[in-house]
Structure formats: C-alpha cells, structure tokens
C-alpha atoms as a PDB file:
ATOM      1  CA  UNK A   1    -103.734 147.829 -16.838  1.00  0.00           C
ATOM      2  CA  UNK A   2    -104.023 148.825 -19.920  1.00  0.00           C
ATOM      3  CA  UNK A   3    -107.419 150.301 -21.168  1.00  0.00           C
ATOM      4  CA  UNK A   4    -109.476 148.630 -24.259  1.00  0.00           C
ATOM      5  CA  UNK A   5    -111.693 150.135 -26.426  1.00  0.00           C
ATOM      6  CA  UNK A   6    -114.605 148.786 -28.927  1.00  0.00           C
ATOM      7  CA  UNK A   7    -114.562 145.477 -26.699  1.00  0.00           C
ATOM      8  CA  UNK A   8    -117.529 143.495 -25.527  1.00  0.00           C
ATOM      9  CA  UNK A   9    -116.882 141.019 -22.755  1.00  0.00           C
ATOM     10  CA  UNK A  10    -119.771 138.611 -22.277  1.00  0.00           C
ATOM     11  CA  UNK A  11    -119.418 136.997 -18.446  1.00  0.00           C
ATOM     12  CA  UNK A  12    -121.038 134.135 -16.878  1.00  0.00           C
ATOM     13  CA  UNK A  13    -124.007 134.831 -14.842  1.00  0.00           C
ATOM     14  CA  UNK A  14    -122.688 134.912 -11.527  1.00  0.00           C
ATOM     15  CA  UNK A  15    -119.679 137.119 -12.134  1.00  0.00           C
ATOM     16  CA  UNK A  16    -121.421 140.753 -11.342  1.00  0.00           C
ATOM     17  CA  UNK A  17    -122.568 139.152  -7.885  1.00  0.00           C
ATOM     18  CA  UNK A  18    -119.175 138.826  -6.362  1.00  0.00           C
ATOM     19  CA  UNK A  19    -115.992 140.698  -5.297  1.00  0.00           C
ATOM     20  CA  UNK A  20    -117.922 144.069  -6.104  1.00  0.00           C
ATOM     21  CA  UNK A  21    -117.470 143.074  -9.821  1.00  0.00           C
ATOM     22  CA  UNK A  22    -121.078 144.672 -10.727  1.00  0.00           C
ATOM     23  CA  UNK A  23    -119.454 148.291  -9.361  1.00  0.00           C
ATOM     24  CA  UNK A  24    -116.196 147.433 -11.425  1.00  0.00           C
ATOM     25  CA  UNK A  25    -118.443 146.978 -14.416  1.00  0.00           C
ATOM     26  CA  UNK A  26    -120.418 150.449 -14.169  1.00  0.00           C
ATOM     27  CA  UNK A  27    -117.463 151.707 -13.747  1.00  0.00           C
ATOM     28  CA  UNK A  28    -115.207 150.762 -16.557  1.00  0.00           C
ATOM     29  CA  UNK A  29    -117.765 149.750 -19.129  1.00  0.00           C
ATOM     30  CA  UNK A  30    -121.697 149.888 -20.408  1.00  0.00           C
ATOM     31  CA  UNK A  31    -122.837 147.025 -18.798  1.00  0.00           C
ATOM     32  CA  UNK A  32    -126.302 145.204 -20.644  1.00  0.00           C
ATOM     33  CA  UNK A  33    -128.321 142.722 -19.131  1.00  0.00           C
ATOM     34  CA  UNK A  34    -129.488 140.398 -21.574  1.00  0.00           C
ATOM     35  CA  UNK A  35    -133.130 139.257 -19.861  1.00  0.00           C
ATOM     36  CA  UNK A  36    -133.877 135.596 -20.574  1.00  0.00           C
ATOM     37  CA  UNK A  37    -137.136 133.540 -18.643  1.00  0.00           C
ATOM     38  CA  UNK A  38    -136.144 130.068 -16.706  1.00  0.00           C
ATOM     39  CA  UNK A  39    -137.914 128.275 -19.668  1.00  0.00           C
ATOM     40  CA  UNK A  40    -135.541 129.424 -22.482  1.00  0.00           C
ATOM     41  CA  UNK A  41    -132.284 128.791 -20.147  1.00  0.00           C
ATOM     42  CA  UNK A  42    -133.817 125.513 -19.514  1.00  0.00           C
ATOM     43  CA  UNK A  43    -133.608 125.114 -23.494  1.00  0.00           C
ATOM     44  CA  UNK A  44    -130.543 126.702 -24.546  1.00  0.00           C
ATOM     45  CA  UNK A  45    -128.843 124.376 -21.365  1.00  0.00           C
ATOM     46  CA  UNK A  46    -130.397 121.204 -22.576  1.00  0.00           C
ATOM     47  CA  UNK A  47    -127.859 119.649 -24.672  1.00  0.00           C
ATOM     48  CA  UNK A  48    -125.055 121.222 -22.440  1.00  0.00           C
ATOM     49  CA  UNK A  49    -126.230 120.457 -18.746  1.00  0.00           C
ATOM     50  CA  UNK A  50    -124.224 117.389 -17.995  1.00  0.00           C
ATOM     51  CA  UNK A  51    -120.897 119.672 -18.457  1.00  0.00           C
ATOM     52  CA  UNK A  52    -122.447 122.358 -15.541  1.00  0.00           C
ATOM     53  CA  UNK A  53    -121.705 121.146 -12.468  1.00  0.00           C
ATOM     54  CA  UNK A  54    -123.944 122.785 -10.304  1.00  0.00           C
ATOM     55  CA  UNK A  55    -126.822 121.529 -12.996  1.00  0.00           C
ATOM     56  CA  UNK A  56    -125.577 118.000 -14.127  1.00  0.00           C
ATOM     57  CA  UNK A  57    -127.448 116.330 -11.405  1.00  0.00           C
ATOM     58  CA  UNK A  58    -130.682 118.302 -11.573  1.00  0.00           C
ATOM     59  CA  UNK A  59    -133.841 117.650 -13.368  1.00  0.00           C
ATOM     60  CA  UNK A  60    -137.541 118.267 -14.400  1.00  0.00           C
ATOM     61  CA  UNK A  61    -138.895 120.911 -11.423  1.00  0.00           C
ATOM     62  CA  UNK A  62    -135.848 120.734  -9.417  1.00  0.00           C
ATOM     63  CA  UNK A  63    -133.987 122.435 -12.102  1.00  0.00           C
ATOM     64  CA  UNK A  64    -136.576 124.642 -13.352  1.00  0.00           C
ATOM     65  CA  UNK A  65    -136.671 125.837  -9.792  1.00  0.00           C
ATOM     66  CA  UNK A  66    -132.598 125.850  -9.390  1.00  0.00           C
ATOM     67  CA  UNK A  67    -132.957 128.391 -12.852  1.00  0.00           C
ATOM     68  CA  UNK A  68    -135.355 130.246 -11.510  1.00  0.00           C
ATOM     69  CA  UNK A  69    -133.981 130.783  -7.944  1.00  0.00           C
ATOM     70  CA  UNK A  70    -130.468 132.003  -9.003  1.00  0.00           C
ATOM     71  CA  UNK A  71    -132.264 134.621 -11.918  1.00  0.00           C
ATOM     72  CA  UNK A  72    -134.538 136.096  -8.751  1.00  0.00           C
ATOM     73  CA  UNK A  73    -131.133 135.871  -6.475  1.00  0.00           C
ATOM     74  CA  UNK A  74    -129.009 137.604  -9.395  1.00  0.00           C
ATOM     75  CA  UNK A  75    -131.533 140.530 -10.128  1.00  0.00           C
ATOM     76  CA  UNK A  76    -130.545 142.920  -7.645  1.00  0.00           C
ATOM     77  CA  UNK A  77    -126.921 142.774  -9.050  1.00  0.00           C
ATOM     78  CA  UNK A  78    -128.664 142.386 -12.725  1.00  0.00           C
ATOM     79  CA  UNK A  79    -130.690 145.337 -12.767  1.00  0.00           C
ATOM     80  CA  UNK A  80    -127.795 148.181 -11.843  1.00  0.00           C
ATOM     81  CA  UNK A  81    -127.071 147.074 -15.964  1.00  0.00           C
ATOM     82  CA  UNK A  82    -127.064 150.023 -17.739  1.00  0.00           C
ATOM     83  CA  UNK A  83    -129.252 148.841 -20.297  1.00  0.00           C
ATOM     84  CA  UNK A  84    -131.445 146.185 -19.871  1.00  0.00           C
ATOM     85  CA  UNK A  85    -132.713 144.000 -23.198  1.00  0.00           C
ATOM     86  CA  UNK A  86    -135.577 141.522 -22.908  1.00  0.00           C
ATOM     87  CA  UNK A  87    -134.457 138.580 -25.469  1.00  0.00           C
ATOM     88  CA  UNK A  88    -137.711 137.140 -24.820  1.00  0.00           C
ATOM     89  CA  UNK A  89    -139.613 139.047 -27.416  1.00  0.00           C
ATOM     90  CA  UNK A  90    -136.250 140.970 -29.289  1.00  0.00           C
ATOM     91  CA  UNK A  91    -135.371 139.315 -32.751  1.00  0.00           C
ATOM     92  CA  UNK A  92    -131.592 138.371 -33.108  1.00  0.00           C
ATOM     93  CA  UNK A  93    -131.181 141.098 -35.622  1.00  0.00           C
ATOM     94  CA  UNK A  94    -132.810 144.276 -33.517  1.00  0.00           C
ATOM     95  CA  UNK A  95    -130.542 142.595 -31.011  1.00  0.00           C
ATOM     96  CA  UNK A  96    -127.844 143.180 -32.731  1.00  0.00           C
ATOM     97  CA  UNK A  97    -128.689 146.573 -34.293  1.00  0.00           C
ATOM     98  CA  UNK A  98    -129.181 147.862 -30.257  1.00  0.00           C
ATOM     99  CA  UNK A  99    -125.522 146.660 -29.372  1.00  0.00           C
ATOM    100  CA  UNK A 100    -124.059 147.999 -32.102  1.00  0.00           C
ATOM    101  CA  UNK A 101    -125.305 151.616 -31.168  1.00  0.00           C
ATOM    102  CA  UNK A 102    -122.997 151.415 -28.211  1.00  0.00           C
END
C-alpha cells in the first residue's frame, strides 16, 4: 500500500475498538481524539438518529444512557490518541489552529 501524506482520516467511533485498528492507527498516523459529552452527541444526532440503526429506536434516557455507555466502553481504546482535544470548551477556530500544527 501505498503511503499518504498531509491526510486526515476522520473514522466512526467504533473503528479504533476492533481488529487492533487503534494499534494500526499509532502506528501509521497521529491519532486525535476529539472529546465530546453524551449531551452534545445527543444534539448533533438529533436530526440524524432515525438513519443510525443502532439509535433509530432509542429515546429520552434510554438513549442518553446508550451514548453514554458506548463513550465509557470506547475510552480505553480512545485515550491511547495521541492527542486528546476537549470540544466541549475549544472554539471551532482554536480547533482548527491545533490540527493544523500537525
């Protein structure tokens, strides 16, 4: 395989849990966790949710507690990142000023 250079690859959630894929990350890349609280995914998903299977069917505390279960089930892979930001309390532009240092 080829190698790629000045590339950002954004994954879904569960992707550095499985197959070793968190260990293929370190290895071939700077790998960021982007730190987000239950109560903002449960806002950003809000308008999307019926085209998520695993949250189309969930609502009120049942899916603030599916959210929050699979962040505290993800951490351990989560928190080998490299760098971790906390988007809670991170303006879009410093965001975007800390990526582009890497």
């Amino acid at each position: 395989m080829d190698t790629a250079e000045n590339m950002i690859v954004s994954c879904g959630g569960g992707t550095p849990c499985f197959y070793n894929n968190i260990n293929w990350m370190l290895q071939n890349g700077i790998v960021v966790w982007l730190k987000i609280s239950p109560e903002t995914v449960l806002k950003r998903i809000a308008e999307s949710k019926k085209e998520r299977p695993l949250l189309k069917n969930l609502e009120g505390e049942k899916l603030h507690n599916f959210i929050t279960g699979k962040i505290k089930q993800r951490e351990p892979f989560y928190s080998l990142a490299n760098i971790q930001i906390d988007t809670e309390t991170i303006s879009i532009e410093k965001l975007k000023s800390e990526l582009e240092i890497l």
